[in-house]
Protein backbone atom coordinates (compact mmCIF):
# COMPACT_ATOMS: atom_id res chain seq x y z
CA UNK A 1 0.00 0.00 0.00
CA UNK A 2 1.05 3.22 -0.67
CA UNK A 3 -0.16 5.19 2.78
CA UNK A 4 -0.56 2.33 5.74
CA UNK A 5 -0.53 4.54 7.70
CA UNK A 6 -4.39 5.55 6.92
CA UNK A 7 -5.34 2.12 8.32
CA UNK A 8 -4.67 3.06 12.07
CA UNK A 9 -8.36 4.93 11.76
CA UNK A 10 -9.67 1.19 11.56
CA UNK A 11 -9.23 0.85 15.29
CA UNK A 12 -11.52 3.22 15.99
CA UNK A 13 -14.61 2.19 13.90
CA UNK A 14 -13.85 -1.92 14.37
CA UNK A 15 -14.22 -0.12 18.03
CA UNK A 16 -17.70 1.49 17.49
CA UNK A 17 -19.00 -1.33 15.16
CA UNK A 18 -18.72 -3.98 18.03
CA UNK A 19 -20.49 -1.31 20.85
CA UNK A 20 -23.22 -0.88 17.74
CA UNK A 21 -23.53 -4.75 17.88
CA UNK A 22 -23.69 -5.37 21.16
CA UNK A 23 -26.22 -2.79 22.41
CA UNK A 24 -29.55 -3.87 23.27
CA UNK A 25 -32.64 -1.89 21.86
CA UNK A 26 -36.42 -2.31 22.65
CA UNK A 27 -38.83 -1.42 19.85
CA UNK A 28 -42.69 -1.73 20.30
CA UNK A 29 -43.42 -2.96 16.89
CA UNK A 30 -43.73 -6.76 15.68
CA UNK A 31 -40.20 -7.91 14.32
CA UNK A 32 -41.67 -9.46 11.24
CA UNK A 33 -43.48 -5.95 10.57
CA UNK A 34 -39.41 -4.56 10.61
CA UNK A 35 -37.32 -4.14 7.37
CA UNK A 36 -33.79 -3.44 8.88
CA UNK A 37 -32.87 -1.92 12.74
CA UNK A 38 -31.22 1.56 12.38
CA UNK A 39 -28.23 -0.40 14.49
CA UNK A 40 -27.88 -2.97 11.03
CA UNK A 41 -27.71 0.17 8.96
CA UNK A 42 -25.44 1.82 11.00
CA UNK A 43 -23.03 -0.84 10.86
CA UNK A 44 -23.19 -1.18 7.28
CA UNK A 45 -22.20 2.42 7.21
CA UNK A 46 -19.08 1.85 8.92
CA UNK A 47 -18.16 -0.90 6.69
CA UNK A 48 -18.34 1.60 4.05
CA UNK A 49 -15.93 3.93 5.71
CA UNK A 50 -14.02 1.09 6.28
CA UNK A 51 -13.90 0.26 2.58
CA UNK A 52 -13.09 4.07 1.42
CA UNK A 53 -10.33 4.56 4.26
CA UNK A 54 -8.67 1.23 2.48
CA UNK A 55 -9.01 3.18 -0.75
CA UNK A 56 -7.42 6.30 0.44
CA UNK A 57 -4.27 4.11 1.72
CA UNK A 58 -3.92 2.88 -2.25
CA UNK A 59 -3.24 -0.91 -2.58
CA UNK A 60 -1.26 -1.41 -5.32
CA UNK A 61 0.63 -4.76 -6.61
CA UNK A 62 4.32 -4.55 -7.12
CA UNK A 63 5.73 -5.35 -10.65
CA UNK A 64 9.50 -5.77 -11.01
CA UNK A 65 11.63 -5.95 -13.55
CA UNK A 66 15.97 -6.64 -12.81
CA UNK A 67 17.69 -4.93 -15.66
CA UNK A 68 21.32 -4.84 -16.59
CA UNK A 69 22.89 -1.43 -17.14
CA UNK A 70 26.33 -1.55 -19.91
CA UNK A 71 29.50 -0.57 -19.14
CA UNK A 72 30.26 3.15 -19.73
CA UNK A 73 30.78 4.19 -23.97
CA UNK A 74 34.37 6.17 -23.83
CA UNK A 75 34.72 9.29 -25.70
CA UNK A 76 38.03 10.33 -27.34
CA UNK A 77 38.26 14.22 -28.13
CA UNK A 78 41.20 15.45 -29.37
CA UNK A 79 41.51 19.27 -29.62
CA UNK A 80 42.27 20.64 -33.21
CA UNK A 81 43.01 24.71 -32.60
CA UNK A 82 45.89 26.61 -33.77
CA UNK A 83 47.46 26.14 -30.48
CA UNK A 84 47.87 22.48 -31.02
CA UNK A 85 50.55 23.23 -34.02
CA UNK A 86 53.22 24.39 -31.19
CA UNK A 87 56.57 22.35 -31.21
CA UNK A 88 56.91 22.18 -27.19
CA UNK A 89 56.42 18.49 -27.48
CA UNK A 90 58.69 16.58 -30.42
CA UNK A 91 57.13 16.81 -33.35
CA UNK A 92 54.46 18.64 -31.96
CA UNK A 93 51.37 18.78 -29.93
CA UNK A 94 48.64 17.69 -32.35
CA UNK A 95 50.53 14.67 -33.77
CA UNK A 96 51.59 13.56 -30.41
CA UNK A 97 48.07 13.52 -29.41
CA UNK A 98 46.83 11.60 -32.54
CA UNK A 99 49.55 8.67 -31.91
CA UNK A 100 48.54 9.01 -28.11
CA UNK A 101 44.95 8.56 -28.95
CA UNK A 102 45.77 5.35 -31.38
CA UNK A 103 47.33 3.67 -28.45
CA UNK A 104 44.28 4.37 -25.98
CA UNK A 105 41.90 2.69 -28.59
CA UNK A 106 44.35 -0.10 -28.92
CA UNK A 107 44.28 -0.97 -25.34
CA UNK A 108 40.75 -0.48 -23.93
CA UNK A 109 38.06 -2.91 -24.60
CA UNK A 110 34.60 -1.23 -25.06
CA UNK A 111 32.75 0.42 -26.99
CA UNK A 112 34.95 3.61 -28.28
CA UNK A 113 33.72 7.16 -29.94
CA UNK A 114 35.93 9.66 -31.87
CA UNK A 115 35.39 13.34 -31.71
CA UNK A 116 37.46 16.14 -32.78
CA UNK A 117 36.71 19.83 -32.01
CA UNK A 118 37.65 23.79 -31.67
CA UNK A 119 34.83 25.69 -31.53
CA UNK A 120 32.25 23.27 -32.39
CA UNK A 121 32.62 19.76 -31.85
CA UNK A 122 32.57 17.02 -34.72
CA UNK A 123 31.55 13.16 -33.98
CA UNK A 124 33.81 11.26 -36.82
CA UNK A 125 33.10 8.06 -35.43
CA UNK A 126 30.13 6.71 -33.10
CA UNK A 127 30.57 4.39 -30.16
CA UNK A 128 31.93 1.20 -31.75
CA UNK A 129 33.88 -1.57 -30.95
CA UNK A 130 35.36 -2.13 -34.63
CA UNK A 131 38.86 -0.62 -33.81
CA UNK A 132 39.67 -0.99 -37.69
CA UNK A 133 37.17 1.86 -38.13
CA UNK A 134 38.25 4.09 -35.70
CA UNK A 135 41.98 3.99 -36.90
CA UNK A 136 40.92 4.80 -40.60
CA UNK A 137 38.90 7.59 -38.97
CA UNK A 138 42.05 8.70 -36.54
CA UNK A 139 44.22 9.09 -39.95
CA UNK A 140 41.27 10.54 -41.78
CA UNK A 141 41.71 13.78 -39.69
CA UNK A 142 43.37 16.76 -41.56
CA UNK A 143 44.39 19.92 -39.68
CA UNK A 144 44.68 22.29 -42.51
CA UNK A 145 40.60 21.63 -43.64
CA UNK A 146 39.56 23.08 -40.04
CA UNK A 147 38.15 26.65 -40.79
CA UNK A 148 37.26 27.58 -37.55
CA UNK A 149 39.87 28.61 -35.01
CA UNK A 150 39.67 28.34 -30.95
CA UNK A 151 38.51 25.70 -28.50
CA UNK A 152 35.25 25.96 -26.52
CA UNK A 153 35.11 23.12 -24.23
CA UNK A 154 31.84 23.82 -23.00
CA UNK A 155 30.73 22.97 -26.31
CA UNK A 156 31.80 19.84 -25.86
CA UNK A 157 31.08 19.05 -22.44
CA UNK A 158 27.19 19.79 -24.24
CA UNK A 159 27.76 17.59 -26.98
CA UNK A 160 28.68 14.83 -25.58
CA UNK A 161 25.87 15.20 -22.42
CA UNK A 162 23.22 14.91 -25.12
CA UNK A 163 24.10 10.96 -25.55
CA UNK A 164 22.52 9.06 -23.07
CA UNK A 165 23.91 7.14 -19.86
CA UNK A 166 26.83 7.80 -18.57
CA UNK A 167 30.07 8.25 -20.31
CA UNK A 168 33.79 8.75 -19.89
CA UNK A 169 35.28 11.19 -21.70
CA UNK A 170 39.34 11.47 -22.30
CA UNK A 171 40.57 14.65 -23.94
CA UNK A 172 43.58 15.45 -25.70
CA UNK A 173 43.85 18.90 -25.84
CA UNK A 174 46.32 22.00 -24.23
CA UNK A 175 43.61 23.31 -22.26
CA UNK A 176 42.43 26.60 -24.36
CA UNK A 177 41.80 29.65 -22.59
CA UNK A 178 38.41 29.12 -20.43
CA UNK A 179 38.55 29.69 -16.58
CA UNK A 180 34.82 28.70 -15.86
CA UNK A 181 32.75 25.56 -17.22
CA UNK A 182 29.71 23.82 -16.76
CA UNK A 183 30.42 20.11 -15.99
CA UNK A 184 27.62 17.22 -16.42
CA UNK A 185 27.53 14.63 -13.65
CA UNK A 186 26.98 11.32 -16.12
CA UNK A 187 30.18 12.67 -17.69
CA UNK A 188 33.89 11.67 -16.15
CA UNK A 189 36.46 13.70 -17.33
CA UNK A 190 40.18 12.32 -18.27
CA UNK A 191 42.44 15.20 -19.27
CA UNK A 192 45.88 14.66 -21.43
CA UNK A 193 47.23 17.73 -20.78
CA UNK A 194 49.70 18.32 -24.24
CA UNK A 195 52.64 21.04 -24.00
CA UNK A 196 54.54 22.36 -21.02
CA UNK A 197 54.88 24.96 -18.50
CA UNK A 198 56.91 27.62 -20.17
CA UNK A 199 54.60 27.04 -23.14
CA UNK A 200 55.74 27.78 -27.00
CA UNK A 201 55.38 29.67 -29.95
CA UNK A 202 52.40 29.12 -32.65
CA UNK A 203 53.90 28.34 -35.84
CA UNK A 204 51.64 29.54 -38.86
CA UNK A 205 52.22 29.82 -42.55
CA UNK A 206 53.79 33.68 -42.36
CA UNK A 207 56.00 32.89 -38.97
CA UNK A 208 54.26 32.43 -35.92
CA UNK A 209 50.64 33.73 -34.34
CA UNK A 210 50.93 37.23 -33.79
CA UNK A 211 47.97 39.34 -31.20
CA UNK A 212 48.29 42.77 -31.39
CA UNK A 213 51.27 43.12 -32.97
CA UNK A 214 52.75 40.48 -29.74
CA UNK A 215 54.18 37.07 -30.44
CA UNK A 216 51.49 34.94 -28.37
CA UNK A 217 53.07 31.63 -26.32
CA UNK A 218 50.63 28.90 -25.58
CA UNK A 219 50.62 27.18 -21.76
CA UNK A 220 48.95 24.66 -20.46
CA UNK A 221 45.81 25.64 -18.73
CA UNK A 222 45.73 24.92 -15.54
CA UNK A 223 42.16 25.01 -15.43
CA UNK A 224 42.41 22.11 -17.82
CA UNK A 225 43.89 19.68 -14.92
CA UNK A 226 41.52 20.24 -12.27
CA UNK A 227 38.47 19.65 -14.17
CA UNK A 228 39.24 15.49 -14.95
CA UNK A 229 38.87 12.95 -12.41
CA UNK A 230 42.80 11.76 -13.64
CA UNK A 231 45.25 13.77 -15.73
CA UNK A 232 48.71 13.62 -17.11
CA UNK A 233 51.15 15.49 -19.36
CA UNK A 234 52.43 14.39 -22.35
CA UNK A 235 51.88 10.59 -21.56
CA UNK A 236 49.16 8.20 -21.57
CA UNK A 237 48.57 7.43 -18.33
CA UNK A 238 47.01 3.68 -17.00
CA UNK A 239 43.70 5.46 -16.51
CA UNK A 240 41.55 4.15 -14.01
CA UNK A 241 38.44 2.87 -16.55
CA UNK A 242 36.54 -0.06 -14.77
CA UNK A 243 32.88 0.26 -15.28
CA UNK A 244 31.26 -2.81 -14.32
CA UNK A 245 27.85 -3.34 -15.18
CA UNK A 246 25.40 -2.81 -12.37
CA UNK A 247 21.97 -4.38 -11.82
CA UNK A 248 19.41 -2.54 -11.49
CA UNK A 249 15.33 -3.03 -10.92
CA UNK A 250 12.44 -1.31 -12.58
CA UNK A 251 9.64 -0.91 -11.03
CA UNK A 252 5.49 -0.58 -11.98
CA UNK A 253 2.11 -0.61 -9.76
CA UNK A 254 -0.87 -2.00 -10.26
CA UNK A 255 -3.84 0.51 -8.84
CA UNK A 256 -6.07 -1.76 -6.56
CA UNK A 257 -8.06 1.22 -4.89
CA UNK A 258 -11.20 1.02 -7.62
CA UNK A 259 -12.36 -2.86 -5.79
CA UNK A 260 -13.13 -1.22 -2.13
CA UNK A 261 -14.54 1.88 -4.32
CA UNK A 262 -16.95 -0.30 -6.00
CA UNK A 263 -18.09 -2.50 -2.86
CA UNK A 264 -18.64 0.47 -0.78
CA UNK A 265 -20.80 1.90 -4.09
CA UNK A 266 -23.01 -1.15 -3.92
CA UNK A 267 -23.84 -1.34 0.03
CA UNK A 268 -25.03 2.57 -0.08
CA UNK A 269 -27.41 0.87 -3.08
CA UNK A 270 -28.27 -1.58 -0.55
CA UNK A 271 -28.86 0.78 2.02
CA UNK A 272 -30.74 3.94 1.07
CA UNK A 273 -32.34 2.17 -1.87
CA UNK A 274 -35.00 -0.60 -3.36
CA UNK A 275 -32.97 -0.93 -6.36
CA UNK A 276 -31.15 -3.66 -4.73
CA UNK A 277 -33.38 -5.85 -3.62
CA UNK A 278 -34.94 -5.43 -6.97
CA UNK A 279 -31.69 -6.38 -8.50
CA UNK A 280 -30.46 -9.31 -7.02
CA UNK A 281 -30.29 -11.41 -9.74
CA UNK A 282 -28.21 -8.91 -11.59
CA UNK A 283 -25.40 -8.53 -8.54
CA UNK A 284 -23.19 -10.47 -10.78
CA UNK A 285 -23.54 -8.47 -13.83
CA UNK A 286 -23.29 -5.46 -11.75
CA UNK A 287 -19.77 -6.38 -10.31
CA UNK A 288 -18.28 -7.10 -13.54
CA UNK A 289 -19.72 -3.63 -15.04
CA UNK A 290 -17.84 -2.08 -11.74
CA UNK A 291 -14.93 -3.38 -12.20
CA UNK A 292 -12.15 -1.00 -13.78
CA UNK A 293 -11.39 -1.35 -17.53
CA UNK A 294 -8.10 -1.57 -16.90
CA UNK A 295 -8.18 -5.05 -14.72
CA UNK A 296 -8.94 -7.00 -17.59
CA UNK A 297 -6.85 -5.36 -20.19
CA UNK A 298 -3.74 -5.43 -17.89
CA UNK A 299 -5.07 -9.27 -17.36
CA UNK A 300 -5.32 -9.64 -21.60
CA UNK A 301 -1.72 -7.94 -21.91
CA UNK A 302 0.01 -10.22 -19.22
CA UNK A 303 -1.70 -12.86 -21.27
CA UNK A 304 -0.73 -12.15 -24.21
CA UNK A 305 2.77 -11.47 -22.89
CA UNK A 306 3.61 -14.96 -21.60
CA UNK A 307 2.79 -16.64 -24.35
CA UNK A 308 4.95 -13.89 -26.75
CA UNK A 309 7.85 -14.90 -24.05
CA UNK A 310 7.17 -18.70 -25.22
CA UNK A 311 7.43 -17.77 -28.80
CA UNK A 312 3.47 -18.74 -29.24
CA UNK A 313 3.29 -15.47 -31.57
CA UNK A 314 -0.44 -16.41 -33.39
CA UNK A 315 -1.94 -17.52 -29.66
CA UNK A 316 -0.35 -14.31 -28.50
CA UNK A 317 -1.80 -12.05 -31.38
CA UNK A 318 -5.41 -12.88 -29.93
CA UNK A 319 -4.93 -11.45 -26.66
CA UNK A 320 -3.74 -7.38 -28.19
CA UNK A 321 -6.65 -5.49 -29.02
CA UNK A 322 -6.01 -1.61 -30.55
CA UNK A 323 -8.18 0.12 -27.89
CA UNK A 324 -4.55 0.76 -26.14
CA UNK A 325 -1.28 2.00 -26.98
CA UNK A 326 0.30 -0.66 -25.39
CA UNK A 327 -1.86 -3.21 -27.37
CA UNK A 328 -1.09 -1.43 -30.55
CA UNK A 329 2.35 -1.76 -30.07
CA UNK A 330 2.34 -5.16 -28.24
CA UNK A 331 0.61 -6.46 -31.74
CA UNK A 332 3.05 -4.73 -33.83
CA UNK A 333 6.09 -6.57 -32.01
CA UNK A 334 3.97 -9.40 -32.69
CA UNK A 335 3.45 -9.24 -36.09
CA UNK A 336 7.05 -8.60 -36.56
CA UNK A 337 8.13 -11.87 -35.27
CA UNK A 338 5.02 -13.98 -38.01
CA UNK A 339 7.18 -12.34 -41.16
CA UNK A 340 4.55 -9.38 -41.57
CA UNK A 341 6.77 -6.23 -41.41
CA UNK A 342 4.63 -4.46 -43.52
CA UNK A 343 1.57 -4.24 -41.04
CA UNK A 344 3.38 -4.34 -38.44
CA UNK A 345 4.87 -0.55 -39.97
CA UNK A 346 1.20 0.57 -40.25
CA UNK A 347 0.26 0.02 -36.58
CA UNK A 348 3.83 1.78 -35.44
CA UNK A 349 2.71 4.41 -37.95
CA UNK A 350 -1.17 4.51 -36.15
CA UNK A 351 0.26 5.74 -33.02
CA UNK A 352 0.34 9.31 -32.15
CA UNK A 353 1.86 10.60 -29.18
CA UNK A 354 3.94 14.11 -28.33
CA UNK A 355 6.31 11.86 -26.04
CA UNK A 356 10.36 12.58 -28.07
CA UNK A 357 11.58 9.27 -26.25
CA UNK A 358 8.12 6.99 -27.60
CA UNK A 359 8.49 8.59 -31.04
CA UNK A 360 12.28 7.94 -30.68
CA UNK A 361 10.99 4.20 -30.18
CA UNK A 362 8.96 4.13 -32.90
CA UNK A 363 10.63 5.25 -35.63
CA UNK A 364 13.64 2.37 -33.93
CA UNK A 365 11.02 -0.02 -34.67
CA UNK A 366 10.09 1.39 -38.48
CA UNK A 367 13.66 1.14 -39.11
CA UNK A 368 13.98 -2.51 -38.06
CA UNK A 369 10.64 -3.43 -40.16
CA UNK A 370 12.74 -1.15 -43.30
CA UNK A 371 15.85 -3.67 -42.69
CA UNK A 372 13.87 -6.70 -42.45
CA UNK A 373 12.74 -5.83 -45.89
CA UNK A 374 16.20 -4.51 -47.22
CA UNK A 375 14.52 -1.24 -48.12
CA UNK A 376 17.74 -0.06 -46.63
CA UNK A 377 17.24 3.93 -47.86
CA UNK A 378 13.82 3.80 -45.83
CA UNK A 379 15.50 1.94 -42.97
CA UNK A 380 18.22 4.60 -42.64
CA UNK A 381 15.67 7.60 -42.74
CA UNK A 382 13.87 6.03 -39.83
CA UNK A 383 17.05 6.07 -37.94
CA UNK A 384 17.93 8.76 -38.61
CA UNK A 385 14.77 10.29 -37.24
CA UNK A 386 14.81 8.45 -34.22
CA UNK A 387 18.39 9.90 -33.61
CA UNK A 388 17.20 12.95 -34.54
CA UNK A 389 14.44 12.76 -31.36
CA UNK A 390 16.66 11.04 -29.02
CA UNK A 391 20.39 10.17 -29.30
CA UNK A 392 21.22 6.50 -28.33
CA UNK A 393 24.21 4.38 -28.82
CA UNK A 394 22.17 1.67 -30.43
CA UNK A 395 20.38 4.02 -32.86
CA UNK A 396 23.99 4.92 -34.03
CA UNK A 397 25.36 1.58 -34.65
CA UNK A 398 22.37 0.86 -37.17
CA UNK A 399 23.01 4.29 -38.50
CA UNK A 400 26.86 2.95 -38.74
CA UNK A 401 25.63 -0.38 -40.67
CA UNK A 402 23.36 1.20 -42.98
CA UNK A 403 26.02 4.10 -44.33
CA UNK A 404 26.48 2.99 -47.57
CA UNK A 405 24.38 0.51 -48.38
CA UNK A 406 21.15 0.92 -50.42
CA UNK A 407 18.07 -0.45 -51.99
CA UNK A 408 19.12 -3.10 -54.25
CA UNK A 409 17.98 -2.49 -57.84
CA UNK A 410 16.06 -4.97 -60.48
CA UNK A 411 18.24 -6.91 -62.30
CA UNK A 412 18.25 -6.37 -65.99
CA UNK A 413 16.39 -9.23 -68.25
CA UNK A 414 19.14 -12.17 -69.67
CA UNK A 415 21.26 -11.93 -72.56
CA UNK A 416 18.94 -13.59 -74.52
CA UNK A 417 15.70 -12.55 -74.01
CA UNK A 418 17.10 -9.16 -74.62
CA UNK A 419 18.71 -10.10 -78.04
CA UNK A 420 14.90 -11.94 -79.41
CA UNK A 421 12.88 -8.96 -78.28
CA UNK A 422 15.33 -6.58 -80.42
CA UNK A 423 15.31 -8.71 -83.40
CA UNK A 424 11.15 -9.12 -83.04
CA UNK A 425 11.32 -5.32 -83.41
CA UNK A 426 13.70 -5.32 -86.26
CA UNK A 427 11.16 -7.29 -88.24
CA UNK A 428 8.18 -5.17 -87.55
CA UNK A 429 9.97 -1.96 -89.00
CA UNK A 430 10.46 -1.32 -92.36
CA UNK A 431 14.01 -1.26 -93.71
CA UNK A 432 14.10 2.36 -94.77
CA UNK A 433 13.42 3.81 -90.89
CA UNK A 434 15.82 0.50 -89.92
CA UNK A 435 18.66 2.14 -91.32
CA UNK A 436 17.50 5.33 -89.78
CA UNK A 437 17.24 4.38 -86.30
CA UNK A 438 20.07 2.12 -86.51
CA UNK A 439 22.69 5.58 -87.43
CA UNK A 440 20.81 6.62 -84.47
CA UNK A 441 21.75 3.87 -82.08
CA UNK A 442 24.77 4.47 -83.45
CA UNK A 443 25.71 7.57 -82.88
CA UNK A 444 23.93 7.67 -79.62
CA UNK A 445 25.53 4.58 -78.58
CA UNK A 446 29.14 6.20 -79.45
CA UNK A 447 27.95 9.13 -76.75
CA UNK A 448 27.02 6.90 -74.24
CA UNK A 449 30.36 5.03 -74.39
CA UNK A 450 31.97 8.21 -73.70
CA UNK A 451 29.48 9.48 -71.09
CA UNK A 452 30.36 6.05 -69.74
CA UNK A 453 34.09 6.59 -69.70
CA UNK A 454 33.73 9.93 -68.26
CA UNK A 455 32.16 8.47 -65.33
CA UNK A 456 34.61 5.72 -64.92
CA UNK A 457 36.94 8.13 -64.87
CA UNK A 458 35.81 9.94 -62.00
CA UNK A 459 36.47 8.33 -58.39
CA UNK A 460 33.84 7.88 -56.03
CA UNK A 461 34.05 10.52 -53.11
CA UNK A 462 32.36 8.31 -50.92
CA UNK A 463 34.95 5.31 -50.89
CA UNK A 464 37.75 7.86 -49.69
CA UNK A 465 35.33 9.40 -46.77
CA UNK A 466 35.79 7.27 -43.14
CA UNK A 467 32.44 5.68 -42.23
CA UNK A 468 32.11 7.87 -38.82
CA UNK A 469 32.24 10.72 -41.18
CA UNK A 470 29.24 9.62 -43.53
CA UNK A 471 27.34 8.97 -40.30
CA UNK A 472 27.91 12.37 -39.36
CA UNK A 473 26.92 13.51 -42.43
CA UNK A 474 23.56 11.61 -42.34
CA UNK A 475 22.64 12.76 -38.81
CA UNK A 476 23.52 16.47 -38.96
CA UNK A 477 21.76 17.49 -41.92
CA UNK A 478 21.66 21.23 -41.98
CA UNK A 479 25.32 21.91 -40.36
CA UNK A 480 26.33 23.99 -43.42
CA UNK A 481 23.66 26.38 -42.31
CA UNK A 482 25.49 27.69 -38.79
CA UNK A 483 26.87 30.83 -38.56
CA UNK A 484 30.24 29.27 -37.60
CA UNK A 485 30.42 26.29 -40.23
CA UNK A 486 33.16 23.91 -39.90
């Protein structure tokens, strides 16, 4: 229950009910001329209050589910500004970072994400365990094609909140300029602090980074250091990184406080009214019509849920009306597993709700449905969406599959069949507009060769991009349009 404590005010009227029963009254009229003693009706009163005090304490039932929470997703950001080109440490700090960061993917064992930022930050590679992936995306990183200049680690810090759960986040960076930032408590901070006290020059293409008319030298921020949980200085440090996956339990109720409602509702019937007595045939009927909607749907849905755990999918399908969401959705899953991804889309698609995190859901689902199919472009889209509503680490590994493939397209009709519909309309034309259209075929034939050898000539962009980049690409639609573009 959720307030016991309402049930100490059953003392008092179990109290009154027995001096009620026990008390002896005299009455001048016939019994058998009697339809009830005020003392019966009286005590049937306080077994209403009893019944409505039981209400107000709210029985419930207890549902529990034990869950398993993942270990912690690690973020690698390594920091791209101008300040990062200084020679302090051999050859300087930016490459010593990158060759740091290689051997910290190397050596951890979880799921890893690549970032790279200066004033805005740039996911190049999602949380992935392929560590072939993130090393073509580590040496897909070019300095020189960074326009903006900078580092706002606050930015960041944002960035990488917006992912859900909680992460660890290792940064390879000098430390900027900032004195003051915002930290996120599902976020542990690692700092690889890149340069040295007396700091050093910024080389650029004219000399070396001039500020009002003053040769500027770069430091380590000190600020830098005592943000992260662990820090060192040009080193990779055995970071402390054990995450071990905790247990934890949902919880759900089941609202009980409707049953003593109802019962109480049928003894003031009996009480100040005939209808009752009239009735009594009907009590059963009457009951059932009292009873909460809910009881029997939440009894259908368990149902139907037991035998969906026992892979009885067409026993299950029975039990999931569409009068609730959670039926809706329930036989959408179901439908799913029988091979029917195509209705199963339509009820996802039937459900309207303002909630970001059950649309997120939904358009997960869609996208599964898509991939089932291999309608691959449609699949991605619906990703894409749901990252779009709600990032998740899941979402982006489907993203991550789906990059580059696509719908597959018909195949052409054999050799043959090909060659004997031509000739059939060879011998249906006459030979005058043969000739004709032949030259034609010709000539258009000798332009489509070289239209063809035009585009074999040219490479395809896409092969040369690293596959965390395309993913960014897909997800961020609309980047170009910032005031600060990358």
């Amino acid at each position: 229950m959720k307030y016991p404590e309402l049930l100490i005010f059953l003392i008092p009227l179990g109290l009154l009910y027995f001096f009620l029963k026990n008390r002896s009254t005299t009455i001048g009229i016939h019994p058998k001329l009697i339809i009830s003693t005020s003392a019966s009706k009286e005590r049937l009163l306080l077994l209403v209050a009893a019944l409505l005090l039981l209400a107000l304490a709210r029985p419930q039932i207890e549902l529990e589910h034990a869950s398993k929470e993942p270990i912690n997703p690690l973020f690698v950001a390594i920091d791209l500004s101008n300040s990062m080109q200084a020679r302090d440490v051999k050859p300087n700090r930016l490459a010593k970072a990158l060759s740091l960061a290689e051997k910290l993917i190397d050596s951890v064992h979880r799921k890893t994400a690549l970032i790279i930022f200066t004033q805005n930050p740039l996911l190049i590679a999602p949380p992935t365990s392929d560590k072939e992936m993130l090393r073509r995306a580590l040496h897909s990183i070019e300095p020189k094609n960074i326009l903006t200049k900078g580092t706002n680690f606050q930015k960041l810090l944002d960035f990488v909140h917006s992912f859900e759960g909680k992460k660890d986040l290792v940064i390879f960076s000098d430390g900027g300029e900032f004195t003051d930032l915002r930290t996120y408590n599902d976020i542990t901070i690692y700092a690889v602090a890149l340069g040295s006290d007396k700091g050093a020059l910024i080389p650029t293409d004219d000399g070396y980074l001039k500020q009002d008319g003053k040769l500027v030298v770069s430091r380590i921020n000190p600020h830098f250091l005592r943000i992260a949980k662990e820090y060192s200085i040009n080193e990779l440090k055995r970071f402390d990184f054990r995450s071990p996956t905790e247990k934890t339990k949902e919880h759900s109720y089941l609202e009980l406080f409707f049953i003593p409602v109802s019962i109480a509702f049928l003894l003031l019937l009996h009480i100040y009214t005939t209808t009752f007595e009239k009735l009594k045939k009907l009590i059963p009927l009457l009951l059932i019509v009292q009873l909460h909607a809910s009881v029997i749907q939440e009894y259908k849905l368990q149902k139907g849920y037991d035998l969906y755990a026992h892979k009885a999918y067409e026993e299950a399908l029975s039990y999931f009306d569409t009068s609730t969401l959670q039926g809706i959705y329930a036989k959408a899953r179901v439908l799913e597993k029988l091979g029917k991804p195509n209705e199963a889309i339509k009820l996802y698609q039937s459900i309207k709700t303002t909630d970001r995190a059950l649309k997120a859901r939904l358009f997960f689902d869609i996208g599964r449905c898509y991939e089932t199919m291999r309608k691959y472009d449609a699949a991605r889209e619906a990703y894409i969406h749901s990252m779009q509503l709600r990032p998740s680490q899941k979402t982006l590994a489907k993203i991550e599959d789906l990059a580059f493939k696509h719908d597959e397209k018909k195949q052409l009709l054999p050799f043959t069949k090909q060659k004997v519909t031509k000739n059939r309309s060879k011998t249906k034309s006459k030979n005058n507009k043969t000739k004709k259209s032949a030259s034609k075929l010709a000539s258009s034939g000798g332009a489509n060769k070289g239209s063809q050898k035009r585009r074999s000539k040219s490479p395809s962009s896409s092969k040369s991009l690293p596959l965390g980049s395309k993913v960014y690409e897909l997800i961020n639609k609309g980047y170009i349009d910032e005031k600060n573009p990358w």
